[in-house]
Protein backbone atom coordinates (compact mmCIF):
# COMPACT_ATOMS: atom_id res chain seq x y z
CA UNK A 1 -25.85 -9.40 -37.33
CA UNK A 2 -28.42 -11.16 -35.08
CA UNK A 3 -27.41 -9.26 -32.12
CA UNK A 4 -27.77 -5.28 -33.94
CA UNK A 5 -30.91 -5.44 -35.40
CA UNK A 6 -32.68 -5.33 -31.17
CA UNK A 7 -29.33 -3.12 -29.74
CA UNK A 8 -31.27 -0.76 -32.49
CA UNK A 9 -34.75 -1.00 -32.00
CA UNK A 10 -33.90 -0.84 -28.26
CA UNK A 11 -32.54 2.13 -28.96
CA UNK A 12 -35.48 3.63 -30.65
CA UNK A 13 -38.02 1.98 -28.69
CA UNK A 14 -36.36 3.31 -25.28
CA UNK A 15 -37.29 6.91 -25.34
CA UNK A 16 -40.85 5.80 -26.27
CA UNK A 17 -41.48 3.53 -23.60
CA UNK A 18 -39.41 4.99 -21.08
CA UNK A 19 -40.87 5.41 -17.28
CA UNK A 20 -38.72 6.44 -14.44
CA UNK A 21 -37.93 3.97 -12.25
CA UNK A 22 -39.20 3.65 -8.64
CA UNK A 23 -35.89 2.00 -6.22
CA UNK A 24 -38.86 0.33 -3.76
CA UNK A 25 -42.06 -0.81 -4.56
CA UNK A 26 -44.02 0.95 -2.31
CA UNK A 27 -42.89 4.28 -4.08
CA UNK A 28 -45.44 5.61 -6.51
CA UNK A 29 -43.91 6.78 -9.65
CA UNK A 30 -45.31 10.27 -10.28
CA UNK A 31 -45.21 13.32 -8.98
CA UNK A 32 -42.94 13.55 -5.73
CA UNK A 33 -44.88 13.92 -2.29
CA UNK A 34 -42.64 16.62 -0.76
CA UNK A 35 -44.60 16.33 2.45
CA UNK A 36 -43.22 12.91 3.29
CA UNK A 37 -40.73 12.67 6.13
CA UNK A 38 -37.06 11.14 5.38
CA UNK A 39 -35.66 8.91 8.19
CA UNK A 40 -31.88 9.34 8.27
CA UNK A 41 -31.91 6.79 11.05
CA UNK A 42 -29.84 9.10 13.30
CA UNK A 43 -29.50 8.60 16.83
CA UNK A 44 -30.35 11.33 19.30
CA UNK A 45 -26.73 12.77 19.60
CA UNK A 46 -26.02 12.88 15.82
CA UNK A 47 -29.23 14.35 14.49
CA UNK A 48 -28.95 17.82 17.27
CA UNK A 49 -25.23 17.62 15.83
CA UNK A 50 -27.01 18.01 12.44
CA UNK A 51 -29.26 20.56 13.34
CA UNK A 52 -27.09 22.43 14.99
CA UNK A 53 -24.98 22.53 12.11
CA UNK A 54 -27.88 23.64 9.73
CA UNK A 55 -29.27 26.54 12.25
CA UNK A 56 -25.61 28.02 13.13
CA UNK A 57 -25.30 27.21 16.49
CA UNK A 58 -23.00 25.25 16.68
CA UNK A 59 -20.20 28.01 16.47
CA UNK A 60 -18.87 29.06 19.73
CA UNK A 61 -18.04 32.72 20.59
CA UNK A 62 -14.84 33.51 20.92
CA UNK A 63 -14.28 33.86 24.46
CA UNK A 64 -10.66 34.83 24.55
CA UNK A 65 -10.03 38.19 24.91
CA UNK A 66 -6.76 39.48 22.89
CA UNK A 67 -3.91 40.04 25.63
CA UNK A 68 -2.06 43.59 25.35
CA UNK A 69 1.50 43.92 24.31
CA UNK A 70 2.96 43.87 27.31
CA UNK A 71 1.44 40.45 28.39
CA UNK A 72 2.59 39.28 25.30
CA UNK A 73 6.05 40.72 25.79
CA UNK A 74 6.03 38.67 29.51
CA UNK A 75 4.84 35.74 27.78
CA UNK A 76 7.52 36.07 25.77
CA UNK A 77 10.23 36.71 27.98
CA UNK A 78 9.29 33.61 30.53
CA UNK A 79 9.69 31.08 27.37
CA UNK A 80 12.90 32.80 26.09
CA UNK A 81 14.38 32.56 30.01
CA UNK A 82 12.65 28.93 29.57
CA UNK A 83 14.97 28.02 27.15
CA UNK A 84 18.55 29.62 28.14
CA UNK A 85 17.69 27.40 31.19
CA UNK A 86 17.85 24.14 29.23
CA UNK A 87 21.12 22.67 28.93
CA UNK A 88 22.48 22.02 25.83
CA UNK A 89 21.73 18.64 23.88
CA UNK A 90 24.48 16.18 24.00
CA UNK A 91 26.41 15.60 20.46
CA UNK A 92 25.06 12.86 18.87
CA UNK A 93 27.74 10.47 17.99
CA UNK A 94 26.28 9.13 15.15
CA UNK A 95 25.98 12.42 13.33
CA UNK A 96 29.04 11.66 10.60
CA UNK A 97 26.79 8.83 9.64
CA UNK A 98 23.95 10.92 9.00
CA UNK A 99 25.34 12.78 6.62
CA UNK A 100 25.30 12.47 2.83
CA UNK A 101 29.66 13.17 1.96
CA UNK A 102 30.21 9.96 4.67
CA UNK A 103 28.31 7.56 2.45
CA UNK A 104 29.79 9.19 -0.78
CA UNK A 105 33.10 7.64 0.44
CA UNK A 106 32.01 4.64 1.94
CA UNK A 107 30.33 4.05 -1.61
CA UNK A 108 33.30 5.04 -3.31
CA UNK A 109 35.88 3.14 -1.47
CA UNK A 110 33.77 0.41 -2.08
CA UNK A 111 33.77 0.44 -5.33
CA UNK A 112 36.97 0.86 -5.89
CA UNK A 113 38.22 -1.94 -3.84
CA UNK A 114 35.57 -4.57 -5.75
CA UNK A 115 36.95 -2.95 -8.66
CA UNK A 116 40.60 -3.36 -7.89
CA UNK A 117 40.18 -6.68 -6.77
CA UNK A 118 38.34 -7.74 -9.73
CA UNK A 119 41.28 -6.02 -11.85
CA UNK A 120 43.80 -8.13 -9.91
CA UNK A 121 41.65 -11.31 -9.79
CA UNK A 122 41.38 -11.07 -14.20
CA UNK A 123 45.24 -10.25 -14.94
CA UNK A 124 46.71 -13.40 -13.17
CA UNK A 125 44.52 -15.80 -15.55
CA UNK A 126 45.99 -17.17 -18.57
CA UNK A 127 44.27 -16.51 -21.37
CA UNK A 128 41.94 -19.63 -22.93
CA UNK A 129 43.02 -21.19 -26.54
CA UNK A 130 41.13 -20.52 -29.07
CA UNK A 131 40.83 -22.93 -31.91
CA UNK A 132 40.66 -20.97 -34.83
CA UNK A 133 44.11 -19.23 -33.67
CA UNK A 134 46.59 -21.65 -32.09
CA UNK A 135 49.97 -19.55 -32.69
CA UNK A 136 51.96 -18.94 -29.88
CA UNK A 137 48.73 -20.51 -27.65
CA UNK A 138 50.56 -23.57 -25.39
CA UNK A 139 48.44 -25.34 -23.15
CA UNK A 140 49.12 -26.34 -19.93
């Protein structure tokens, strides 16, 4: 109870009093002085990067011209007799490996061998006594 009755005359009292506030001391709170330079702290390099940016320049023209459609159909041609020249790659060995119906059996044959070994493993063991039902239970 001690703790609401300032949380609400703060909150009353804070649109009264209220003042913006300055982040340095040697700003005067007020009106702003729009005239006042801002240093970015740039070096020489980045701030014409900057500029350059904020005037335009800094696009290049395009200096390619468009080739014509038969340089384009040469240009073609040379990369297409480019590659009938390459020899084949060699088959990769591995490549049954690599592929998703190899591990499908690899999985499944090894499942079915911890499972047939665990079938095998549980039928040779006699089964335990139990003491609430001793008929036809003989230890060993």
């Amino acid at each position: 109870m001690v703790v609401i009755g300032p949380c609400i005359l703060g909150l009353f009292l804070a649109p009264i009093v209220a003042r913006p506030a300055a982040a340095s001391p040697s700003v005067e709170v007020g009106a702003p002085d729009r005239t006042a330079a801002v240093n970015l702290r740039l070096t020489q390099k980045s701030a014409v990067r900057v500029m350059a940016d904020l005037s335009g320049a800094a696009q290049e023209p395009d200096a390619e011209k468009p080739k014509s459609m038969e340089e384009q159909a040469a240009l073609k041609s040379k990369v297409q007799a480019a590659a009938a020249k390459k020899p084949p790659p060699p088959p990769d060995p591995f490549a049954i490996v690599k592929d998703w119906p190899f591990w499908v059996i690899v999985g499944g044959v090894i499942i079915a061998g911890v499972g047939g070994y665990m079938l095998l493993r549980n039928s040779n063991e006699k089964a335990p006594c139990d003491a609430r039902f001793t008929a036809g239970c003989f230890p060993s």
